[in-house]
C-alpha atoms as a PDB file:
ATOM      1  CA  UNK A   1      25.877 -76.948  25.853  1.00  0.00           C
ATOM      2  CA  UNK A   2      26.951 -75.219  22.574  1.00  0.00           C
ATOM      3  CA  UNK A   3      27.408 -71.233  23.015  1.00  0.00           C
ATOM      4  CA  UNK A   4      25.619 -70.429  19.416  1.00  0.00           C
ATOM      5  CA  UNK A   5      22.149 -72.054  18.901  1.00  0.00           C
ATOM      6  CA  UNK A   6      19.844 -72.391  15.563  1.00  0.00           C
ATOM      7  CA  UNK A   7      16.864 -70.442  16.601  1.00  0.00           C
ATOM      8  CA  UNK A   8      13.423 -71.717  16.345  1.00  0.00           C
ATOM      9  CA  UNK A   9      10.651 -68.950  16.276  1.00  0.00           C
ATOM     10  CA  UNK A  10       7.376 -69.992  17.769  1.00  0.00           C
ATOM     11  CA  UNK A  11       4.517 -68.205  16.965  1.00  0.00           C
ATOM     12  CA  UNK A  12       1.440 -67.714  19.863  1.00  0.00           C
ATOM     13  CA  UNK A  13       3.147 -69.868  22.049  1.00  0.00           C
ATOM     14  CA  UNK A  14       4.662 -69.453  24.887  1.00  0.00           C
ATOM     15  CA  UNK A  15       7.562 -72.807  26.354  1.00  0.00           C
ATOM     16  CA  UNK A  16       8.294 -73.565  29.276  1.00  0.00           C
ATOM     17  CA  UNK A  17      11.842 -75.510  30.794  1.00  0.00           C
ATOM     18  CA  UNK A  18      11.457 -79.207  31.894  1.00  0.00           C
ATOM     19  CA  UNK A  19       8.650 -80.265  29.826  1.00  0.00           C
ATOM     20  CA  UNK A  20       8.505 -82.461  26.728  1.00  0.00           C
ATOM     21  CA  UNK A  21       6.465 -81.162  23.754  1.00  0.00           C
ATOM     22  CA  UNK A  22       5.868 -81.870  20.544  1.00  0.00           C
ATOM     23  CA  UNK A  23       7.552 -80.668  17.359  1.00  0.00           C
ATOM     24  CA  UNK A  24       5.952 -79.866  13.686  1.00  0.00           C
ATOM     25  CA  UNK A  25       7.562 -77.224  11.784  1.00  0.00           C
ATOM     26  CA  UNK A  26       6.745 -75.943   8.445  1.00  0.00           C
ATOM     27  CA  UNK A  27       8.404 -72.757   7.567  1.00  0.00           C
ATOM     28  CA  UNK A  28      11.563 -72.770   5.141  1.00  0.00           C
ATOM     29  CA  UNK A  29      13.541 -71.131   7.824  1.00  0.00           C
ATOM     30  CA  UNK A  30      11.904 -73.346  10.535  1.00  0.00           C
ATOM     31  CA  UNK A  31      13.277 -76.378   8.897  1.00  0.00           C
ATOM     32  CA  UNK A  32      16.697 -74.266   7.906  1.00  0.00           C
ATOM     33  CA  UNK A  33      17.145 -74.086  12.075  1.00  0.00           C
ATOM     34  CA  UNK A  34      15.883 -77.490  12.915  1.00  0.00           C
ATOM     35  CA  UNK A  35      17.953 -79.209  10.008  1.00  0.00           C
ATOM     36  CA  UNK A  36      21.245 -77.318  11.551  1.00  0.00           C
ATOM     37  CA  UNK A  37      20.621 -78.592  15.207  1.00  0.00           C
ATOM     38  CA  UNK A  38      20.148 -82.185  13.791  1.00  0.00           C
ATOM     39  CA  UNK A  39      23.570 -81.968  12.427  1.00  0.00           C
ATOM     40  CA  UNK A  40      24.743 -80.680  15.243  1.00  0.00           C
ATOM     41  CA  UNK A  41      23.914 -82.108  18.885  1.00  0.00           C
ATOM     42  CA  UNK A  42      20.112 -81.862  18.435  1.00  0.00           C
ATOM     43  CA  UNK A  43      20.076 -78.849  20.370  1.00  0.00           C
ATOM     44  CA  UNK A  44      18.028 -75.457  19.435  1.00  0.00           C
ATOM     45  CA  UNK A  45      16.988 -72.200  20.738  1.00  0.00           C
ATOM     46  CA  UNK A  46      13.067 -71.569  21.515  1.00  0.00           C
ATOM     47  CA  UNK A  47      11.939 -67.737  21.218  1.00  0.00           C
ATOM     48  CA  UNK A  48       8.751 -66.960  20.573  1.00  0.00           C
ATOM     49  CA  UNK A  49       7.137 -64.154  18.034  1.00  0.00           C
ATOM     50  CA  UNK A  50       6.268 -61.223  19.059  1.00  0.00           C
ATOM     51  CA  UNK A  51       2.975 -61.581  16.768  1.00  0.00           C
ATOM     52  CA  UNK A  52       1.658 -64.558  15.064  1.00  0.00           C
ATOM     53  CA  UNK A  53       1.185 -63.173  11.931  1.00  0.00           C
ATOM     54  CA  UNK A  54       4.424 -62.469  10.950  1.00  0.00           C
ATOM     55  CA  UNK A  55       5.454 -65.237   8.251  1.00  0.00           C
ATOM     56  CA  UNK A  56       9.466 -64.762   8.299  1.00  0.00           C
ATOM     57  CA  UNK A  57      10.258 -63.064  11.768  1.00  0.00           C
ATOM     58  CA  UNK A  58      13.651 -61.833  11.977  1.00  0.00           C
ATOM     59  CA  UNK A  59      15.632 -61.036  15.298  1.00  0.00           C
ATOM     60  CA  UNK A  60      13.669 -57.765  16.188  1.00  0.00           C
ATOM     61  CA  UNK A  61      10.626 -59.500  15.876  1.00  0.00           C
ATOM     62  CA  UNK A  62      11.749 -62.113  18.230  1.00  0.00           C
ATOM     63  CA  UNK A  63      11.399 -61.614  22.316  1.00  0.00           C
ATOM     64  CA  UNK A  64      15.112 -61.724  23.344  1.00  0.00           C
ATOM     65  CA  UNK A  65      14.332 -64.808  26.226  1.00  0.00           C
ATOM     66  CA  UNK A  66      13.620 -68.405  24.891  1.00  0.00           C
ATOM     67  CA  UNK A  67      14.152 -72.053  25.657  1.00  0.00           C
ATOM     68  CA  UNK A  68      16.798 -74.627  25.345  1.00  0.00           C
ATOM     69  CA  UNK A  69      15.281 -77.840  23.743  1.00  0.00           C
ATOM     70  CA  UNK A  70      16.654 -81.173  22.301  1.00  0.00           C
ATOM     71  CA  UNK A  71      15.196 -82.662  19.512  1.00  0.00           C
ATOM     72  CA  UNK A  72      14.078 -85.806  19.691  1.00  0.00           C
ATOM     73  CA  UNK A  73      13.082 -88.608  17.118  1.00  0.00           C
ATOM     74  CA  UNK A  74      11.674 -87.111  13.880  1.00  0.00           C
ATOM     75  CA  UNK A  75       9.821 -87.603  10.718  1.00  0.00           C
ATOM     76  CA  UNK A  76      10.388 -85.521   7.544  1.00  0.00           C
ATOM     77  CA  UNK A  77       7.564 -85.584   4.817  1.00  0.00           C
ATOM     78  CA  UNK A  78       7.540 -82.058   3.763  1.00  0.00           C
ATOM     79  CA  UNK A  79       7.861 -80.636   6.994  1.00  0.00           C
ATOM     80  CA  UNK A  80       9.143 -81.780  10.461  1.00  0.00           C
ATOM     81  CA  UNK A  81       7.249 -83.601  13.003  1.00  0.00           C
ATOM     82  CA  UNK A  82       9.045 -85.175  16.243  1.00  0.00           C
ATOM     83  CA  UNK A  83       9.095 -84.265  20.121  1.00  0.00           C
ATOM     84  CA  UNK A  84      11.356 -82.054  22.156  1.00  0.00           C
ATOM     85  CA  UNK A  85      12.232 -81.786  25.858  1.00  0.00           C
ATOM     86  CA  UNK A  86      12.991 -78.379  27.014  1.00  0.00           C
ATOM     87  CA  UNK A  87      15.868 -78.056  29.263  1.00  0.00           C
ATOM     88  CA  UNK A  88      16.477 -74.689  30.785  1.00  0.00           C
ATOM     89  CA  UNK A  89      15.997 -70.601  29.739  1.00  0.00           C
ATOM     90  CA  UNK A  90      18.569 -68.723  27.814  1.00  0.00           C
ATOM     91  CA  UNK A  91      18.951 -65.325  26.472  1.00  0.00           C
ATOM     92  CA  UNK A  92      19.215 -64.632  22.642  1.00  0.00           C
ATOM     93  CA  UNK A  93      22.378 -62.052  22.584  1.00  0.00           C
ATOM     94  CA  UNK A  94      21.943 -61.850  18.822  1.00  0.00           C
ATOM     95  CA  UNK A  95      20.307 -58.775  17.518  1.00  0.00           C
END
């Protein structure tokens, strides 16, 4: 497992490890972080919002726990649509 994730900010969702999902992401910096794990090792960072209405979170608006996931097949048309399985929890250090 890589040390340094892309992060993936969720908004009114909460993940859970062990369970597969899927994926559809939108925002510019959504695709940014999903785009860098695919040329990685397909792995990313989970962390959901503090509130749902914020369009570009940054750290502090992040709650400092997520999820490991690996992406899965995906489709790009615009945006991103594919599945994940979530492997395990992991702290964001990153502030």
């Amino acid at each position: 497992m890589p040390e340094r994730l892309p992060v993936l900010a969720l908004r009114d969702v909460v993940i859970f490890p062990h369970v597969t999902m899927p994926l559809l992401v939108g925002r510019p910096a959504s695709l940014a972080a999903v785009d860098s794990a695919m040329t990685e090792d397909r792995y990313i960072l989970l962390v959901t919002q503090r509130s749902g209405d914020t369009d570009e979170p940054t750290a502090g608006d992040l709650y400092r726990g997520g999820v490991v996931a690996r992406i899965g097949s995906t489709v790009y048309d615009g945006s991103v649509r594919g599945q994940l399985q979530t492997l395990g929890r992991r702290l964001s250090t990153e502030r």
